[in-house]
PDB file of N, CA and C in Angstrom:
ATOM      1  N   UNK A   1      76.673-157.227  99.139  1.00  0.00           N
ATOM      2  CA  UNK A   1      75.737-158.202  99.641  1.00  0.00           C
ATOM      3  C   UNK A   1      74.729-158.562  98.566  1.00  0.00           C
ATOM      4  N   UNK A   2      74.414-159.691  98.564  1.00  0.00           N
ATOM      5  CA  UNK A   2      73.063-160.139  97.632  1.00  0.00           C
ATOM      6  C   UNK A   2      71.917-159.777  98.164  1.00  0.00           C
ATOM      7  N   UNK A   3      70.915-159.673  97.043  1.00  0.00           N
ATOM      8  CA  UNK A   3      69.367-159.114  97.358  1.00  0.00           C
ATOM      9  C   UNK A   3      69.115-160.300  98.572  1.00  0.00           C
ATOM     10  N   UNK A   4      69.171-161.669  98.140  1.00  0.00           N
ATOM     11  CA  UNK A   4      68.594-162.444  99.395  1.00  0.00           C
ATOM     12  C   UNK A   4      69.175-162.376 100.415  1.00  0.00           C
ATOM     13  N   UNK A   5      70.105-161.582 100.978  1.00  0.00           N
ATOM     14  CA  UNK A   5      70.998-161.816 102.265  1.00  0.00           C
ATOM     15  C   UNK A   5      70.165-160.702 103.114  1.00  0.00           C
ATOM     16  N   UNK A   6      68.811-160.169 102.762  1.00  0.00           N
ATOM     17  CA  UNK A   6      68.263-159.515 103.214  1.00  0.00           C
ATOM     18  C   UNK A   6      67.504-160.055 104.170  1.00  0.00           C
ATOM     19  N   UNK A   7      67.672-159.423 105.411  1.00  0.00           N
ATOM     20  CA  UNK A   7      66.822-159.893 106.592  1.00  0.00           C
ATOM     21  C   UNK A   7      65.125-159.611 106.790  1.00  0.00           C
ATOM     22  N   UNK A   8      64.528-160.544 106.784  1.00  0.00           N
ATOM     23  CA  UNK A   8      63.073-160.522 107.041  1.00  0.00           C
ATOM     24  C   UNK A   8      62.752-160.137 108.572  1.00  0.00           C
ATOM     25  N   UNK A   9      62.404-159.277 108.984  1.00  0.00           N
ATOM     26  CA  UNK A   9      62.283-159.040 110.704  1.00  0.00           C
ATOM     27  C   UNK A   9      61.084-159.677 110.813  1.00  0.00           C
ATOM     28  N   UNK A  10      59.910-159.277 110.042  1.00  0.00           N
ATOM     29  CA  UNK A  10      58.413-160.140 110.685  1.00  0.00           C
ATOM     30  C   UNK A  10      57.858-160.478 109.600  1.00  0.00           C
ATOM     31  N   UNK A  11      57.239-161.741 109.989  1.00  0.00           N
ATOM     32  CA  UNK A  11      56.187-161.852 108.542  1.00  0.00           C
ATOM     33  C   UNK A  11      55.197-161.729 108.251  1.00  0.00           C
ATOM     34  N   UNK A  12      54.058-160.930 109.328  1.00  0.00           N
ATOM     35  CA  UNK A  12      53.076-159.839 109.174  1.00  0.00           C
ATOM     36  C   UNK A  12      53.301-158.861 109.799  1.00  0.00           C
ATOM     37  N   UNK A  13      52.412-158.356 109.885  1.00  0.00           N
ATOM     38  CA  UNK A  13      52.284-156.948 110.751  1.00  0.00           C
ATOM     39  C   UNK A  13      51.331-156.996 111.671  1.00  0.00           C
ATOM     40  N   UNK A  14      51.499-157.021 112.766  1.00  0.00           N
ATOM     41  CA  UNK A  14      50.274-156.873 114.115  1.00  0.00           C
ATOM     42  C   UNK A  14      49.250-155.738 113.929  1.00  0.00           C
ATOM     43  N   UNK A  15      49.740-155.084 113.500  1.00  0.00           N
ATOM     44  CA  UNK A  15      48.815-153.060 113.446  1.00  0.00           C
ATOM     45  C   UNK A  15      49.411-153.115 112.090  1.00  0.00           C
ATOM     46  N   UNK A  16      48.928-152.833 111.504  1.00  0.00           N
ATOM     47  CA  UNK A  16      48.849-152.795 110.217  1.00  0.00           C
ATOM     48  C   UNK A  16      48.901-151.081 109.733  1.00  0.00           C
ATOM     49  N   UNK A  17      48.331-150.647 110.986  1.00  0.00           N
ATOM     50  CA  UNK A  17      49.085-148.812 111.037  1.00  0.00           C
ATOM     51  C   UNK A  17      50.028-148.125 111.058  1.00  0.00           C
ATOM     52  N   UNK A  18      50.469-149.443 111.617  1.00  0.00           N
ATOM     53  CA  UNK A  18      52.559-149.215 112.292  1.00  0.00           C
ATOM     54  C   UNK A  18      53.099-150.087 111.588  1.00  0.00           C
ATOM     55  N   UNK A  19      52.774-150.539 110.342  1.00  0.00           N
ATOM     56  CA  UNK A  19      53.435-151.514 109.731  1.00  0.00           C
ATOM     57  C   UNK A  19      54.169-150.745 108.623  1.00  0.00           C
ATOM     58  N   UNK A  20      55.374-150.880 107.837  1.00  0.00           N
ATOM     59  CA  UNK A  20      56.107-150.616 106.545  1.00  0.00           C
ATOM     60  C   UNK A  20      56.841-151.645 106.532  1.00  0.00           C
ATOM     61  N   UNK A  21      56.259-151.638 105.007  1.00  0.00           N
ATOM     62  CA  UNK A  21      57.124-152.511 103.753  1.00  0.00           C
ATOM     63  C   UNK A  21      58.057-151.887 103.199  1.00  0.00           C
ATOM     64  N   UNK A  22      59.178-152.423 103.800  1.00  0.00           N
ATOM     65  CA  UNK A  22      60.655-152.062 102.946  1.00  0.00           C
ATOM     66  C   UNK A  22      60.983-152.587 101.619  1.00  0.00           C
ATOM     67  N   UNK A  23      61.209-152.116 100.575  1.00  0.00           N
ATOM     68  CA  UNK A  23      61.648-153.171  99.247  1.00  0.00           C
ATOM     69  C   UNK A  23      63.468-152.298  99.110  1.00  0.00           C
ATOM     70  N   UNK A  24      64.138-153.057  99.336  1.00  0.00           N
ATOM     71  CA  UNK A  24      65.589-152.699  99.357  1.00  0.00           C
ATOM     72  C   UNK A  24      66.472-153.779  98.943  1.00  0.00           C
ATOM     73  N   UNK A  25      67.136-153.982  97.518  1.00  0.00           N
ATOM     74  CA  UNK A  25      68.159-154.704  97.364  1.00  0.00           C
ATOM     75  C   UNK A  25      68.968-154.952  98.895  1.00  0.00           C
ATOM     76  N   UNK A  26      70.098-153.787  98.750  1.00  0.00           N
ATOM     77  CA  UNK A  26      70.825-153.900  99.725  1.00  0.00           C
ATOM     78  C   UNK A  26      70.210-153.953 101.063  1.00  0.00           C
ATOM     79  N   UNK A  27      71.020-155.392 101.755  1.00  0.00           N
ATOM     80  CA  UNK A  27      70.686-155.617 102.919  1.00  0.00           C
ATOM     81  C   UNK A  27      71.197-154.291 103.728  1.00  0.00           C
ATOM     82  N   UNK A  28      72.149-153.911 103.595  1.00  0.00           N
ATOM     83  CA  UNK A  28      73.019-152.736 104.979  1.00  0.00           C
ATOM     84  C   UNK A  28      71.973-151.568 104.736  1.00  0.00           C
ATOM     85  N   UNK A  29      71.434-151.493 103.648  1.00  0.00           N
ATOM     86  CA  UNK A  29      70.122-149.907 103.799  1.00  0.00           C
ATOM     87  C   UNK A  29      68.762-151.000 104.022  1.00  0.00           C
ATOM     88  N   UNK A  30      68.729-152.179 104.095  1.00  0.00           N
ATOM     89  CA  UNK A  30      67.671-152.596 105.089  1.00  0.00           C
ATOM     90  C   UNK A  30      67.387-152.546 106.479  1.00  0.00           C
ATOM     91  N   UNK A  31      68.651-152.973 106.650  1.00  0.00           N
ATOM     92  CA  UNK A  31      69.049-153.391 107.902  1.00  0.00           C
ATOM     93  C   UNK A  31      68.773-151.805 108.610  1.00  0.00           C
ATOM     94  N   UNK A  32      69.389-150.728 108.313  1.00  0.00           N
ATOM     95  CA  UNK A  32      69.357-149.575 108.656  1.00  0.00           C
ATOM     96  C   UNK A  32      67.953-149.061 108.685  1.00  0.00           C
ATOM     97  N   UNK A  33      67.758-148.599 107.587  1.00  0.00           N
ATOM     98  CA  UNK A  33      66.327-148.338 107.995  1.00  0.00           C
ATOM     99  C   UNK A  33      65.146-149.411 108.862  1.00  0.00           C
ATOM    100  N   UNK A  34      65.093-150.639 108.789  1.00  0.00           N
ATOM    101  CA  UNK A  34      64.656-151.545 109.645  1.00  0.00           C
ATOM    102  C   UNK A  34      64.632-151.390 111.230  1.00  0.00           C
ATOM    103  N   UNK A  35      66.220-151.084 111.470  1.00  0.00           N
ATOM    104  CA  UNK A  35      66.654-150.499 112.721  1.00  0.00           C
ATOM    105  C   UNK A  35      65.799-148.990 113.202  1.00  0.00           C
ATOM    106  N   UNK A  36      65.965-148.205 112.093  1.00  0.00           N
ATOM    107  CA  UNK A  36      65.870-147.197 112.556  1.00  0.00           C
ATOM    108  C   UNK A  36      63.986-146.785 113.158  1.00  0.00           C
ATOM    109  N   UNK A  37      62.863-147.450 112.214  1.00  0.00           N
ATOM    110  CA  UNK A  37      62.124-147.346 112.444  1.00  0.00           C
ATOM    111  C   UNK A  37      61.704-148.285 113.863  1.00  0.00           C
ATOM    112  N   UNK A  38      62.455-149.744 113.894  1.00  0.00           N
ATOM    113  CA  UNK A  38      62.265-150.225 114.602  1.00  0.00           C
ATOM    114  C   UNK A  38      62.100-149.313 116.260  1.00  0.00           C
ATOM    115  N   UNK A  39      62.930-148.719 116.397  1.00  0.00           N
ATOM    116  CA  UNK A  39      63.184-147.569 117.504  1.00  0.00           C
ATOM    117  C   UNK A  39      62.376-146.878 117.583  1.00  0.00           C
ATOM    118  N   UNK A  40      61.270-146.468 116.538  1.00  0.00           N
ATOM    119  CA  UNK A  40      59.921-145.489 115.975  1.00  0.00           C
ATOM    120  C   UNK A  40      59.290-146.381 116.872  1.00  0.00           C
ATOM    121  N   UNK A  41      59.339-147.836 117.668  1.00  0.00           N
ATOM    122  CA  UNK A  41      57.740-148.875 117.673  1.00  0.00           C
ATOM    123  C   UNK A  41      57.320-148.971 116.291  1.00  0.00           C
ATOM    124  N   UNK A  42      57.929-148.697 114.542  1.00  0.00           N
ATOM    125  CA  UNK A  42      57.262-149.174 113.665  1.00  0.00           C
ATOM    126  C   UNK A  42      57.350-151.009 113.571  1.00  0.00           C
ATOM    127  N   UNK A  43      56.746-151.433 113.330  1.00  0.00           N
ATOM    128  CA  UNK A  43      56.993-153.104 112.596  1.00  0.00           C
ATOM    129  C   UNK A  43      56.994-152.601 111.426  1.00  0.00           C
ATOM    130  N   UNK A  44      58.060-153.593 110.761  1.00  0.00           N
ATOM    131  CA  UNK A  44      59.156-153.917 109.487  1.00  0.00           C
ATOM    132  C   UNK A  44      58.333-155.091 109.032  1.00  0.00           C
ATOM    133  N   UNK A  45      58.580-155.007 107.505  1.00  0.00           N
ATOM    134  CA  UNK A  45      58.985-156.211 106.708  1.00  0.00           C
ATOM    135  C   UNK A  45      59.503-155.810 105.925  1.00  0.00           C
ATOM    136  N   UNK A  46      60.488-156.757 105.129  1.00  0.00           N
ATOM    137  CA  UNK A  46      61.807-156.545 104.092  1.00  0.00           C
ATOM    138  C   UNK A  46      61.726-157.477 103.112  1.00  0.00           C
ATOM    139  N   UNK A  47      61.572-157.071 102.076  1.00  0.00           N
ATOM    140  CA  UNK A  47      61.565-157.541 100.979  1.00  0.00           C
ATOM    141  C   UNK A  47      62.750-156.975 100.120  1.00  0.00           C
ATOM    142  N   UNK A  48      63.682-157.966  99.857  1.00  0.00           N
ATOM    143  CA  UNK A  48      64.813-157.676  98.873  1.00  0.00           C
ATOM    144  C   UNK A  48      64.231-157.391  97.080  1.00  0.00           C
ATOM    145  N   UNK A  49      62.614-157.688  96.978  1.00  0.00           N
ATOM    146  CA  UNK A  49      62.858-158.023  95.191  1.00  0.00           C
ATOM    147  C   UNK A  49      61.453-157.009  95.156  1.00  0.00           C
ATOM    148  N   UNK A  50      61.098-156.224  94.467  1.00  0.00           N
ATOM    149  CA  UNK A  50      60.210-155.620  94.206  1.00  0.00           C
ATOM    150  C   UNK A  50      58.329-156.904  93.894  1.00  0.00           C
ATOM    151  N   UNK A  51      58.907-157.598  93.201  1.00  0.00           N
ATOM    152  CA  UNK A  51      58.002-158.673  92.569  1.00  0.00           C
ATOM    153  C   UNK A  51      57.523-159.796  93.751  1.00  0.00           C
ATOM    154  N   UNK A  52      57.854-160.138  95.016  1.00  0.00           N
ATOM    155  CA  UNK A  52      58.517-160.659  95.916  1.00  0.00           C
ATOM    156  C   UNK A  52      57.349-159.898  96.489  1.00  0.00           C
ATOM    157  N   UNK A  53      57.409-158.589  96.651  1.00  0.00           N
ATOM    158  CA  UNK A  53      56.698-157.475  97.825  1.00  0.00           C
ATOM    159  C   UNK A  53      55.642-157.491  97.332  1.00  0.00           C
ATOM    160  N   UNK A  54      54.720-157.084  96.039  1.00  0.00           N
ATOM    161  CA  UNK A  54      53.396-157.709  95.983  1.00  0.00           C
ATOM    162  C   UNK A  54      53.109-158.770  95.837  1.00  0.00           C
ATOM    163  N   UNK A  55      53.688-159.716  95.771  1.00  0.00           N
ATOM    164  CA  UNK A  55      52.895-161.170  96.110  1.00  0.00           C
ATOM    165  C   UNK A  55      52.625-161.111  97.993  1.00  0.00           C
ATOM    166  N   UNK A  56      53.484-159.959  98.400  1.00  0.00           N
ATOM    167  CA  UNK A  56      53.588-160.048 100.163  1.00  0.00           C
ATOM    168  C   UNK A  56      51.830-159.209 100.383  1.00  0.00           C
ATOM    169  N   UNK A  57      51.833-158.339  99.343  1.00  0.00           N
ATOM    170  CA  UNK A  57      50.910-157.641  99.831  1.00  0.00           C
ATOM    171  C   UNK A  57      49.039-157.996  99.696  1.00  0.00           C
ATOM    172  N   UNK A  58      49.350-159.073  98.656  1.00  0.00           N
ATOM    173  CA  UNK A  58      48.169-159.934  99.129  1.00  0.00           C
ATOM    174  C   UNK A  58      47.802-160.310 100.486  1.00  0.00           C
ATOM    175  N   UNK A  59      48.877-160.701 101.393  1.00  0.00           N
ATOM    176  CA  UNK A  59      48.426-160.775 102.650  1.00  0.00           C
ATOM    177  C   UNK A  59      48.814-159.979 104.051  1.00  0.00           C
ATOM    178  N   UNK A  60      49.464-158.617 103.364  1.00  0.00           N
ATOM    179  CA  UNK A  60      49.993-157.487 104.404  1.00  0.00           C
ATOM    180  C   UNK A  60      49.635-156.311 104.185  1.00  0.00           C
ATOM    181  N   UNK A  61      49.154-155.698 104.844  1.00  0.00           N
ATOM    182  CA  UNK A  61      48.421-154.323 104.606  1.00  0.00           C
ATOM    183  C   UNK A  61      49.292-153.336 105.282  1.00  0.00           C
ATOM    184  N   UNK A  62      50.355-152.819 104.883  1.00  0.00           N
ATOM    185  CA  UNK A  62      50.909-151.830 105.108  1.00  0.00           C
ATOM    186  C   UNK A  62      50.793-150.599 105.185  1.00  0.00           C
ATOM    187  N   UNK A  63      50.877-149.438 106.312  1.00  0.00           N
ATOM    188  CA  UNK A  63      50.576-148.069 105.973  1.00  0.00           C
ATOM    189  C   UNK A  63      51.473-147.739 105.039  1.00  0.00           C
ATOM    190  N   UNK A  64      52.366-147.958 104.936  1.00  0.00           N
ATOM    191  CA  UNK A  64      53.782-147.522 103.782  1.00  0.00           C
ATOM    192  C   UNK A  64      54.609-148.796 103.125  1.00  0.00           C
ATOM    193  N   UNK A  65      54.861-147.982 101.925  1.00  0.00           N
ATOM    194  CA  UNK A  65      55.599-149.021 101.349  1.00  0.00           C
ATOM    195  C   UNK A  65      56.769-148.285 100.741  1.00  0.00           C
ATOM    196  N   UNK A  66      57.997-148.428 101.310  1.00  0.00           N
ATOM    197  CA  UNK A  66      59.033-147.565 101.054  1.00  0.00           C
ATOM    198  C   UNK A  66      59.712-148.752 100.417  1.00  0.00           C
ATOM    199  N   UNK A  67      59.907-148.411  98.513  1.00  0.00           N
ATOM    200  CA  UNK A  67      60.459-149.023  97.386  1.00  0.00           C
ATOM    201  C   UNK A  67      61.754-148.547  96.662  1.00  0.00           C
ATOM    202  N   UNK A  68      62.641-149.081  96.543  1.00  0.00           N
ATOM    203  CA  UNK A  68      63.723-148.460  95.712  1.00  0.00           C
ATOM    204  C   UNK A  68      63.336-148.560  94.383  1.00  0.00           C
ATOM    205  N   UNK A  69      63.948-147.339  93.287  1.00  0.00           N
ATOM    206  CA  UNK A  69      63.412-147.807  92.199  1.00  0.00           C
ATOM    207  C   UNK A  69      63.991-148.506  91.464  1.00  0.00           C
ATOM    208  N   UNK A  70      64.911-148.910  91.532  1.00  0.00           N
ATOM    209  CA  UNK A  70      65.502-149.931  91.031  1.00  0.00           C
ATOM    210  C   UNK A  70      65.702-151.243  91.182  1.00  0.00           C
ATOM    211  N   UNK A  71      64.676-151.516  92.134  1.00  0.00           N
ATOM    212  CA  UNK A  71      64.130-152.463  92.642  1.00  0.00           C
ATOM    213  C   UNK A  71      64.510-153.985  91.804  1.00  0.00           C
ATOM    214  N   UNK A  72      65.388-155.237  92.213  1.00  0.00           N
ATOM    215  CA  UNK A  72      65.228-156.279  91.035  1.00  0.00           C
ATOM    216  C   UNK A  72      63.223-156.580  91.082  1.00  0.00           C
ATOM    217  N   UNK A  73      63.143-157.802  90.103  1.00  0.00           N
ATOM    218  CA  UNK A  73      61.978-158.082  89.952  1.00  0.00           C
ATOM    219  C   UNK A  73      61.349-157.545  89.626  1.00  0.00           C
ATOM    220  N   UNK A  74      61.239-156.281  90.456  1.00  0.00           N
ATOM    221  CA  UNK A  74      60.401-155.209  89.844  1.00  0.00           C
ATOM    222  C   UNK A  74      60.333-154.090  90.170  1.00  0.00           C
ATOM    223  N   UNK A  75      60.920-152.678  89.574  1.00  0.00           N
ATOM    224  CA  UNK A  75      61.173-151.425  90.079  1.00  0.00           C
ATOM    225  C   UNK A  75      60.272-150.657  90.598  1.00  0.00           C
ATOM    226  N   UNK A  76      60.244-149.611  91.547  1.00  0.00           N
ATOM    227  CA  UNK A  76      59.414-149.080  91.652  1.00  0.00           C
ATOM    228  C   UNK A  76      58.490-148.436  91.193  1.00  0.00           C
ATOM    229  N   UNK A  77      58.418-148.004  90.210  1.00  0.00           N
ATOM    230  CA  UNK A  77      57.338-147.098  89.708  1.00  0.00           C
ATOM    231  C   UNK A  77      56.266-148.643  88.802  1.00  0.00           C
ATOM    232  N   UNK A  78      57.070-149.144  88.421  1.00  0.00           N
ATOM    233  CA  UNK A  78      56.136-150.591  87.827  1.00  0.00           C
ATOM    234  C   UNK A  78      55.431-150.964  89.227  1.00  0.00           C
ATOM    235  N   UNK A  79      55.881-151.001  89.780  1.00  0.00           N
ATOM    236  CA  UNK A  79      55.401-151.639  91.434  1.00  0.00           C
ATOM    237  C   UNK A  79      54.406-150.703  91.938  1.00  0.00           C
ATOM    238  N   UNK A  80      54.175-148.940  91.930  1.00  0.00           N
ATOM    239  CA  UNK A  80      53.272-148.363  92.330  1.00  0.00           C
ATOM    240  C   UNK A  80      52.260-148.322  90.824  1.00  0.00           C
ATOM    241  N   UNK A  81      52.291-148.387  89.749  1.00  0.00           N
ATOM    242  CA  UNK A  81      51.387-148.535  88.341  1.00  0.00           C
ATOM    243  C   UNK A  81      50.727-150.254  89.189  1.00  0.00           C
ATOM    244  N   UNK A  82      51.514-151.315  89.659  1.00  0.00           N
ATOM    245  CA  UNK A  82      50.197-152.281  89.547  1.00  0.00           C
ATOM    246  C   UNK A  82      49.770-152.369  90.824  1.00  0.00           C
ATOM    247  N   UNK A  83      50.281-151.299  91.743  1.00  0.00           N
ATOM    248  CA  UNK A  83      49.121-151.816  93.131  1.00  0.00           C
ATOM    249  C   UNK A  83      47.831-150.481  92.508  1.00  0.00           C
ATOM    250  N   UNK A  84      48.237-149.372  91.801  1.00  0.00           N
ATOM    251  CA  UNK A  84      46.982-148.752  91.508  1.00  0.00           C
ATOM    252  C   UNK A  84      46.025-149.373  90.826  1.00  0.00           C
ATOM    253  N   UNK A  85      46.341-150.155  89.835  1.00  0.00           N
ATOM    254  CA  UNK A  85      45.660-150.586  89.117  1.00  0.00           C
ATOM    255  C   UNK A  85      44.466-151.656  89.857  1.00  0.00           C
TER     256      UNK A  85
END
């Protein structure tokens, strides 16, 4: 599957407590984990591109941000160096 064939479930977060940001190339380990928390009562958002997910986070305040590191756009550990910064 392509990074964009990735499903967006919401495009904020209501509670922002119960919210996670997924960054996952693959749609089928989106989709999955998406599902799975969904069943938690967490709200999802999915971001296929690492680079993609902080431009999201200008306007989403997530308790978690669960990143692959190999993230296109931008891998994870580049991705946790510029939200610290």
């Amino acid at each position: 599957m392509k990074a964009n064939d990735v499903p967006a479930n919401y495009l904020a977060c209501e509670v922002p407590q119960s919210c996670v940001l997924i960054v996952e190339p693959d749609a089928r380990h989106a989709r999955e984990l998406s599902e799975y928390l969904g069943r938690q009562r967490v709200q999802v958002v999915v971001e296929a591109r690492g680079d993609d997910a902080l431009r999201r986070l200008a306007t989403l305040a997530p308790a978690v941000v669960l990143i692959a590191v190999d993230a296109p756009g931008l891998g994870g550990q580049e991705f946790c160096r510029r939200v610290r910064a």
